[in-house]
Protein backbone atom coordinates (compact mmCIF):
# COMPACT_ATOMS: atom_id res chain seq x y z
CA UNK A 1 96.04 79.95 113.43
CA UNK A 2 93.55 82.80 113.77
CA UNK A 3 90.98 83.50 111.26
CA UNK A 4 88.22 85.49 110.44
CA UNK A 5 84.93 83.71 108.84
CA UNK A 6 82.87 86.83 107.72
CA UNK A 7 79.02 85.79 107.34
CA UNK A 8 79.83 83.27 110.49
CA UNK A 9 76.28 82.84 111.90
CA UNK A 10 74.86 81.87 108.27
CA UNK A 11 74.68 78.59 106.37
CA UNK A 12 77.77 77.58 105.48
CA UNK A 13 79.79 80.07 107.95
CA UNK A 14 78.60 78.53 111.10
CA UNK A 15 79.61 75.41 109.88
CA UNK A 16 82.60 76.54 109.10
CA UNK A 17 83.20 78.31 112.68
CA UNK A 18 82.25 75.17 114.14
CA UNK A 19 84.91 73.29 112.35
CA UNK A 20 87.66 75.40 112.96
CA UNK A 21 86.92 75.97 116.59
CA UNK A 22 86.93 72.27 116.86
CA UNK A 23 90.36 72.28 115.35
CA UNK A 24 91.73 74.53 118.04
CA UNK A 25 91.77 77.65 115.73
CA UNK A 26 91.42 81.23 117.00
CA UNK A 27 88.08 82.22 114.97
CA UNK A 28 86.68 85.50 115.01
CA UNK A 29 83.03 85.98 113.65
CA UNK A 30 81.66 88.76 111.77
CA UNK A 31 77.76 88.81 110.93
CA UNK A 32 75.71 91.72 110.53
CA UNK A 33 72.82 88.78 111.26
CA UNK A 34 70.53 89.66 108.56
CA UNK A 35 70.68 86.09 106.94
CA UNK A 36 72.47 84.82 109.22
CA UNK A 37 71.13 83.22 112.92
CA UNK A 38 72.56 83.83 116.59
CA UNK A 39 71.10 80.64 117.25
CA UNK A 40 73.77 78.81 114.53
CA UNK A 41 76.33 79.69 116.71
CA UNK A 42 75.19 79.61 120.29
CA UNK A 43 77.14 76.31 121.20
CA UNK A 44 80.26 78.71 120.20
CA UNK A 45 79.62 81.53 122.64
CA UNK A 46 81.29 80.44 125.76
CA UNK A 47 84.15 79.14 123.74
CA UNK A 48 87.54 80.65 124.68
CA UNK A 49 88.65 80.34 121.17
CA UNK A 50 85.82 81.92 119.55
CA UNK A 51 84.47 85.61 119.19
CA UNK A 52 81.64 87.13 117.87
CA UNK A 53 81.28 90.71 116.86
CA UNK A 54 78.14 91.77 115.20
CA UNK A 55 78.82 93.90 111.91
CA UNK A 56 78.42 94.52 108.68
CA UNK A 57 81.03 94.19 106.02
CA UNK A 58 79.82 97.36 103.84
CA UNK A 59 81.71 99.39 106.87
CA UNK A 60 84.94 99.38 106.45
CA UNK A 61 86.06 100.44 110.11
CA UNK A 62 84.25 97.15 111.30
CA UNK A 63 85.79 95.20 108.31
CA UNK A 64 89.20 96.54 109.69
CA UNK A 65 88.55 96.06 113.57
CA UNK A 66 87.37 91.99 112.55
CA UNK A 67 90.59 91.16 110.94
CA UNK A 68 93.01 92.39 113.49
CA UNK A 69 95.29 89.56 114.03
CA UNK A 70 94.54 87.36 111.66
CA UNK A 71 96.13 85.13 109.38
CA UNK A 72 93.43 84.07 107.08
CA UNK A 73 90.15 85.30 106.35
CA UNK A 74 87.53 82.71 105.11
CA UNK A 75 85.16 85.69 103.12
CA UNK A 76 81.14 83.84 103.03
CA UNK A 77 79.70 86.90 103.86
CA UNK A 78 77.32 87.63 100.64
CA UNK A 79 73.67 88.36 99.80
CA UNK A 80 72.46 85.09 98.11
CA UNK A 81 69.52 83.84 96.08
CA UNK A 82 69.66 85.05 92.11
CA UNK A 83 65.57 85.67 92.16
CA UNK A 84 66.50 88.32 95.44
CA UNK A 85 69.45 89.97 93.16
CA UNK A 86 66.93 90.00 90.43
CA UNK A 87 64.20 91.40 91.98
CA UNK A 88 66.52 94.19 94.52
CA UNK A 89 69.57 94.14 92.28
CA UNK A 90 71.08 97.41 94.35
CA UNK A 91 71.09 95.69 97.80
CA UNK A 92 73.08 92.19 96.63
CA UNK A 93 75.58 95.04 94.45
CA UNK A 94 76.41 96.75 97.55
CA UNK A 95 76.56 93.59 100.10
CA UNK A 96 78.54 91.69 97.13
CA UNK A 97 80.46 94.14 95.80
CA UNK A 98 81.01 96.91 98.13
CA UNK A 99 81.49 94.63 101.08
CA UNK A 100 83.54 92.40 99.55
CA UNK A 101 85.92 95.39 98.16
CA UNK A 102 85.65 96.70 102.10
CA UNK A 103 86.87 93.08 103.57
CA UNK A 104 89.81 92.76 100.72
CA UNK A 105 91.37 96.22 101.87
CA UNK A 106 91.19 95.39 105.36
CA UNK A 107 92.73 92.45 104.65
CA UNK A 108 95.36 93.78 102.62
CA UNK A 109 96.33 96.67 105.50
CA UNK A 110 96.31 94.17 108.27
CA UNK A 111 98.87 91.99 106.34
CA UNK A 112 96.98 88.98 106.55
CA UNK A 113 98.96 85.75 104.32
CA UNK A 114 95.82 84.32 102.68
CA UNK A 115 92.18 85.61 101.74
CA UNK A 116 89.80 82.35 100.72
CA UNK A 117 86.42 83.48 99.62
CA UNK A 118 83.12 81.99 98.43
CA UNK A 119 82.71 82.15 94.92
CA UNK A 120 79.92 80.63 93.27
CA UNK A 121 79.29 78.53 89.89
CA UNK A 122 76.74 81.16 88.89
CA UNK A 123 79.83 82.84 87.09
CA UNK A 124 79.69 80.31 84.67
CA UNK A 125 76.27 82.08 83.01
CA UNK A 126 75.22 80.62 79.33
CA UNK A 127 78.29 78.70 78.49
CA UNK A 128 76.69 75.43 78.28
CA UNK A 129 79.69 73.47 78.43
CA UNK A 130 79.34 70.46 80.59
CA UNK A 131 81.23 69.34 83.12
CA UNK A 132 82.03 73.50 84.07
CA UNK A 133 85.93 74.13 83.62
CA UNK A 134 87.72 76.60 85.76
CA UNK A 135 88.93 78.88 82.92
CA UNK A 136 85.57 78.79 80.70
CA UNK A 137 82.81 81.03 81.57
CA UNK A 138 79.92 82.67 80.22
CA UNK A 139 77.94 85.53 80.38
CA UNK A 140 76.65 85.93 83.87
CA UNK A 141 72.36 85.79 83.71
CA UNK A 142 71.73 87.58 86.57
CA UNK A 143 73.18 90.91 89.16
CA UNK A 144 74.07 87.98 91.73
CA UNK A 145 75.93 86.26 89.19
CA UNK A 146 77.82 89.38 88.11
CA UNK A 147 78.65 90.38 91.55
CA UNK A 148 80.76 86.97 92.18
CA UNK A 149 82.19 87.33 88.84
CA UNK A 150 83.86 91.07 89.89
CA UNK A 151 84.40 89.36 93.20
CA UNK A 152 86.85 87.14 91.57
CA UNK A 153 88.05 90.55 89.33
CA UNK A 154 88.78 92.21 92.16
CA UNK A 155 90.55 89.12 94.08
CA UNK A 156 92.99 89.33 91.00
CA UNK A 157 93.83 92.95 91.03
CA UNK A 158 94.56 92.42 94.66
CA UNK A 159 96.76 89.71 94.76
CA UNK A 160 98.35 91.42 91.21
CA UNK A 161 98.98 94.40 92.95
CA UNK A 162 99.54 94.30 96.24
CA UNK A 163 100.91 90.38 96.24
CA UNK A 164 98.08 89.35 98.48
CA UNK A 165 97.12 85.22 97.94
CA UNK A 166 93.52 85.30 97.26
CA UNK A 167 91.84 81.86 96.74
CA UNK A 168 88.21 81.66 95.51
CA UNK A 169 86.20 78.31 95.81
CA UNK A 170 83.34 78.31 93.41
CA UNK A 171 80.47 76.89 95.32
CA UNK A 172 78.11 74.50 93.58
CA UNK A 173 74.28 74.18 95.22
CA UNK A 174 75.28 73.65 98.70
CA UNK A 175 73.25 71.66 100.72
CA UNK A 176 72.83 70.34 104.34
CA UNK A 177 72.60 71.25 107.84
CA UNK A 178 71.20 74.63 109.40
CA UNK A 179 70.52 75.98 105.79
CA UNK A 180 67.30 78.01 106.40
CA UNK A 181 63.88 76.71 105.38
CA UNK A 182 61.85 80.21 105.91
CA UNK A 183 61.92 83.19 104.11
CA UNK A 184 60.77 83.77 100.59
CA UNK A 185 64.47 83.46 99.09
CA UNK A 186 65.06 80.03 101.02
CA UNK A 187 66.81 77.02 99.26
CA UNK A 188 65.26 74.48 96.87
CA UNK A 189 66.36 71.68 99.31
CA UNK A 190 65.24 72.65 103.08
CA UNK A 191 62.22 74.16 101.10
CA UNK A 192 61.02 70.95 99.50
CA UNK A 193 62.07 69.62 102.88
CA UNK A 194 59.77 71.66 105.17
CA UNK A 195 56.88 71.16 102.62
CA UNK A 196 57.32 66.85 101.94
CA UNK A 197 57.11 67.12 106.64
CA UNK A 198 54.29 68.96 106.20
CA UNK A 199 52.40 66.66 103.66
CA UNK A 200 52.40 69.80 101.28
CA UNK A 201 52.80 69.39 97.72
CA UNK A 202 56.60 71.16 96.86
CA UNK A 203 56.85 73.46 93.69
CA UNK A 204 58.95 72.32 90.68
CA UNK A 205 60.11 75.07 88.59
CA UNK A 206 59.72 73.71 84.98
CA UNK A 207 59.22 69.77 83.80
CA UNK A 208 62.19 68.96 86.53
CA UNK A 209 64.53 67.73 84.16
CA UNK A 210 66.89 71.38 85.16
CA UNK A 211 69.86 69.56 86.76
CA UNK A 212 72.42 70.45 89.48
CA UNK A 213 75.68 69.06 91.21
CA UNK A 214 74.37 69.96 94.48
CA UNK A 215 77.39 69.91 97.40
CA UNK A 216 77.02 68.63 100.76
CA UNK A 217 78.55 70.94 103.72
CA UNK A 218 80.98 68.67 104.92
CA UNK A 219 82.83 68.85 101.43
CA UNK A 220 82.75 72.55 101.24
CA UNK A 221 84.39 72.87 104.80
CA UNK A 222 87.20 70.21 103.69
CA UNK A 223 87.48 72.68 100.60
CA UNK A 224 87.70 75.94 102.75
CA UNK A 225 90.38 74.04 105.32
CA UNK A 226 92.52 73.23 101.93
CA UNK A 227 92.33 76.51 100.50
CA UNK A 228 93.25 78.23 104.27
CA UNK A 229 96.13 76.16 105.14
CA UNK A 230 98.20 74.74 102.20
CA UNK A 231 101.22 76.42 101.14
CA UNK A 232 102.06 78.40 98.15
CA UNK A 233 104.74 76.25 97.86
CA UNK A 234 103.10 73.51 97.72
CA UNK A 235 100.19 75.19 95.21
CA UNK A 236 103.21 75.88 93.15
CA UNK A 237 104.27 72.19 92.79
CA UNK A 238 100.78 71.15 92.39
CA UNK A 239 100.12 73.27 89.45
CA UNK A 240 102.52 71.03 87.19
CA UNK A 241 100.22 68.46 87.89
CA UNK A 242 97.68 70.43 86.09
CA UNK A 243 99.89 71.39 83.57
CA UNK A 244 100.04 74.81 84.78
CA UNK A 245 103.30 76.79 84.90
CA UNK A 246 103.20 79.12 88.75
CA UNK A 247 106.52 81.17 88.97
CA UNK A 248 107.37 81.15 92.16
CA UNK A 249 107.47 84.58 92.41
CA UNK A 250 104.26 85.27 90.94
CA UNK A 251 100.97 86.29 92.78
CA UNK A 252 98.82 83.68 94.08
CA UNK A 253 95.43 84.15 92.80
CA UNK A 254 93.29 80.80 91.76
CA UNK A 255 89.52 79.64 91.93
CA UNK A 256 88.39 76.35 91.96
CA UNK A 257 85.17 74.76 91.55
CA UNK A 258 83.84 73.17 95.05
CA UNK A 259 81.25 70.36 93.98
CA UNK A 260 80.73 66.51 93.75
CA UNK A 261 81.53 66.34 90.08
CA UNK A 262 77.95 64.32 90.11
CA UNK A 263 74.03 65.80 88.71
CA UNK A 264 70.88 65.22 89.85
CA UNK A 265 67.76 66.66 88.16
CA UNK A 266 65.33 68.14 90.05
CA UNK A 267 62.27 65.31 90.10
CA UNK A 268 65.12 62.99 90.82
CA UNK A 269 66.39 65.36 94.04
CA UNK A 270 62.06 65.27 94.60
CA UNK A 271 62.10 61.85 94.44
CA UNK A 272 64.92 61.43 96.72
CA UNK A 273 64.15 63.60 99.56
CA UNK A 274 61.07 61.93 99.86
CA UNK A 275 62.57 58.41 99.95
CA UNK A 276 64.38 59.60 102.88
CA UNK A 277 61.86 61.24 104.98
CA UNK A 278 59.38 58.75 104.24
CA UNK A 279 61.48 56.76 106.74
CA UNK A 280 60.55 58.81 109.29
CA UNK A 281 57.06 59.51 108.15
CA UNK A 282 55.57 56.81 105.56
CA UNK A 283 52.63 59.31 104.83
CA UNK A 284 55.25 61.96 103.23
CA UNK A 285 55.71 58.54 100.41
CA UNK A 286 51.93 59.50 99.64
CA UNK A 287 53.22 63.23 98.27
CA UNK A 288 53.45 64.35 94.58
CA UNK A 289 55.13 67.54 93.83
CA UNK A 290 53.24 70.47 91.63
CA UNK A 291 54.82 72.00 88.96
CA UNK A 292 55.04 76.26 87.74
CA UNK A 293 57.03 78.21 85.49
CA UNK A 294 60.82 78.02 85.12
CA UNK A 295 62.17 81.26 86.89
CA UNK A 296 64.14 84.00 85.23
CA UNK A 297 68.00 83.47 85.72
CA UNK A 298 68.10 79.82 86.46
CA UNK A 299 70.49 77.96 84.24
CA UNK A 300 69.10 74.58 82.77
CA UNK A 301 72.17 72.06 84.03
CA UNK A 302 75.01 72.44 86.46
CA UNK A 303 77.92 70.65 86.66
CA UNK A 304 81.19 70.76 87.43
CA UNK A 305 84.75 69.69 87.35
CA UNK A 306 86.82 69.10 90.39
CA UNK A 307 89.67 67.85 88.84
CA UNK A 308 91.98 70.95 89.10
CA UNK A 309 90.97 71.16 93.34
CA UNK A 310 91.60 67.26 93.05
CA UNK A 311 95.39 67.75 92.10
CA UNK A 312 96.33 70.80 93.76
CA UNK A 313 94.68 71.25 96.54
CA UNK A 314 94.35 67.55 97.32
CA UNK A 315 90.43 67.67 97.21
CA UNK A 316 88.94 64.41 97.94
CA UNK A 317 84.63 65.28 98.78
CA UNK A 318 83.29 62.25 100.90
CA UNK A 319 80.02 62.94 100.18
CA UNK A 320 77.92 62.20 97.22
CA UNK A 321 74.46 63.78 96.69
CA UNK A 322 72.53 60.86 97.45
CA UNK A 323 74.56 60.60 101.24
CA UNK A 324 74.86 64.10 101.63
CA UNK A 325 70.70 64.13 100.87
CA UNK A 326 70.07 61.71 103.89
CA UNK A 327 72.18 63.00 106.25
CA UNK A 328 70.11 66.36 105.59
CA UNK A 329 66.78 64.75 105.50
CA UNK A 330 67.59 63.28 108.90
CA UNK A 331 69.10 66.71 110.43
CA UNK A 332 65.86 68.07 109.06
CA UNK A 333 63.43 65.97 110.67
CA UNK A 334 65.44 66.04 113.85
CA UNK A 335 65.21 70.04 113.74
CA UNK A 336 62.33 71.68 111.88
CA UNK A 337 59.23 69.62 113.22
């Protein structure tokens, strides 16, 4: 199998790349490295099953040259962080939107059989309906929250009209090794993280009773392999398990949330972290954390249900929050100090 993991020297797409060259796939990487890191996929470079071509999916000739060949394209390529949309909402609209649009019609002209991409649980807006259902969302609260909504728009034109099978996994607070600590748009977790090693006092936005399902890596890459490799026909008989009717004839276009099912506040995910570094570092025990202002855009609680990526496409995560959290406290301390 040869794929194409756009945004494969970030976060999630280097683990991702790693994975699948592992498994003895082809993988082509496209990165335009501007959140992403060379250094997240150095081990891959002399790899004879892995390529790297530096590019940016907003032009569409590189989108097209990436994806020659391919049979699947795993699409992380994005401009995260809701405070970054908020603050530079034009930038995330055109690396969102416009790129995303570019890598769906290369896609589409190359042929390839399936097109997986990263949505996100940001879609779900104001609906405060708890655990988050598939096919119940609100009104998005921010321009990065928009942008994944008309990703998923777009992924259903596509696969309406040109019978392309587009899956999107709806990623929920993802969390774990080589997500960036630096920068001023970096992650609650390696944030917190960087600051507990450092004896610094880690900023809580609000009282810390905001809640999240957060996601280790390892169960979004068993999510991504899923979504890449099972059949429609097999999607097809799965969907009667969630009493869904799927002609066989009809497009494939689905999204499914990719999460624990579990939710952790904030002072708990505080108290947590420094549990497990304080094994490493008993003066990090001695920490409080201060508190500021919740932020514009941030949704009060966040969780979801995996039921409908449970029964059809045989999602089973391995890792709760509370593993997932020490297995990235430990990566952490083994990397940032």
């Amino acid at each position: 199998m040869k794929l194409l993991i756009t945004g494969g020297a970030g976060f999630i797409g280097s683990n991702l790349c790693e994975h699948f060259v592992r498994k003895g796939c082809d993988v082509v990487c496209l990165d335009n490295l501007s959140t992403g890191f060379r250094r997240n996929i150095e081990p891959l470079l002399g790899k004879t099953n892995f390529t790297f071509k530096e590019g940016d999916i907003r032009d569409l000739p590189t989108c097209r040259e990436a994806v020659k060949g391919c049979d699947a394209v795993l699409q992380q390529a994005a401009l995260g962080s809701v405070p970054r949309s908020i603050n530079d909402p034009i930038t995330t609209n055109s690396n969102n939107i416009d790129g995303f649009l570019n890598m769906l019609v290369a896609a589409r002209d190359e042929g390839v059989d399936r097109f997986v991409y990263a949505a996100s649980s940001s879609t779900y807006g104001d609906s405060k309906e708890l655990p988050k259902i598939e096919h119940n969302v609100g009104r998005p609260l921010s321009p990065y929250a928009i942008t994944k909504f008309v990703n998923e728009l777009y992924a259903n034109v596509f696969s309406s009209l040109y019978g392309m099978e587009t899956i999107g996994l709806r990623y929920f607070n993802v969390f774990g090794r080589r997500q960036d600590s630096n920068g001023a748009y970096a992650a609650v977790i390696p944030l917190w993280v960087k600051a507990l090693i450092r004896h610094e006092s880690p900023f809580i936005n609000g009282d810390g009773s905001y809640s999240r399902d957060f996601t280790y890596i390892d169960n979004v890459i068993q999510a991504n392999e899923l979504a890449a490799t099972i059949s429609k026909d097999e999607i097809i008989k799965r969907m009667e398990l969630y009493n869904t009717s799927l002609p066989k004839n009809a497009p494939l276009d689905l999204v499914f949330n990719v999460a624990y099912g579990g939710n952790t506040t904030l002072l708990d995910l505080f108290s947590c972290l420094r549990e497990n570094l304080s094994r490493f570092d008993p003066e990090i025990a001695k920490v409080n954390p201060a508190f500021r202002e919740n932020r514009p855009g941030d949704i009060p609680h966040s969780q979801a249900s995996i039921l409908k990526a449970q029964l059809v496409l045989g999602y089973q995560p391995k890792y709760d929050a509370k593993t997932g959290f020490a297995e990235a406290c430990e990566w952490y301390w083994n990397n940032l100090r």
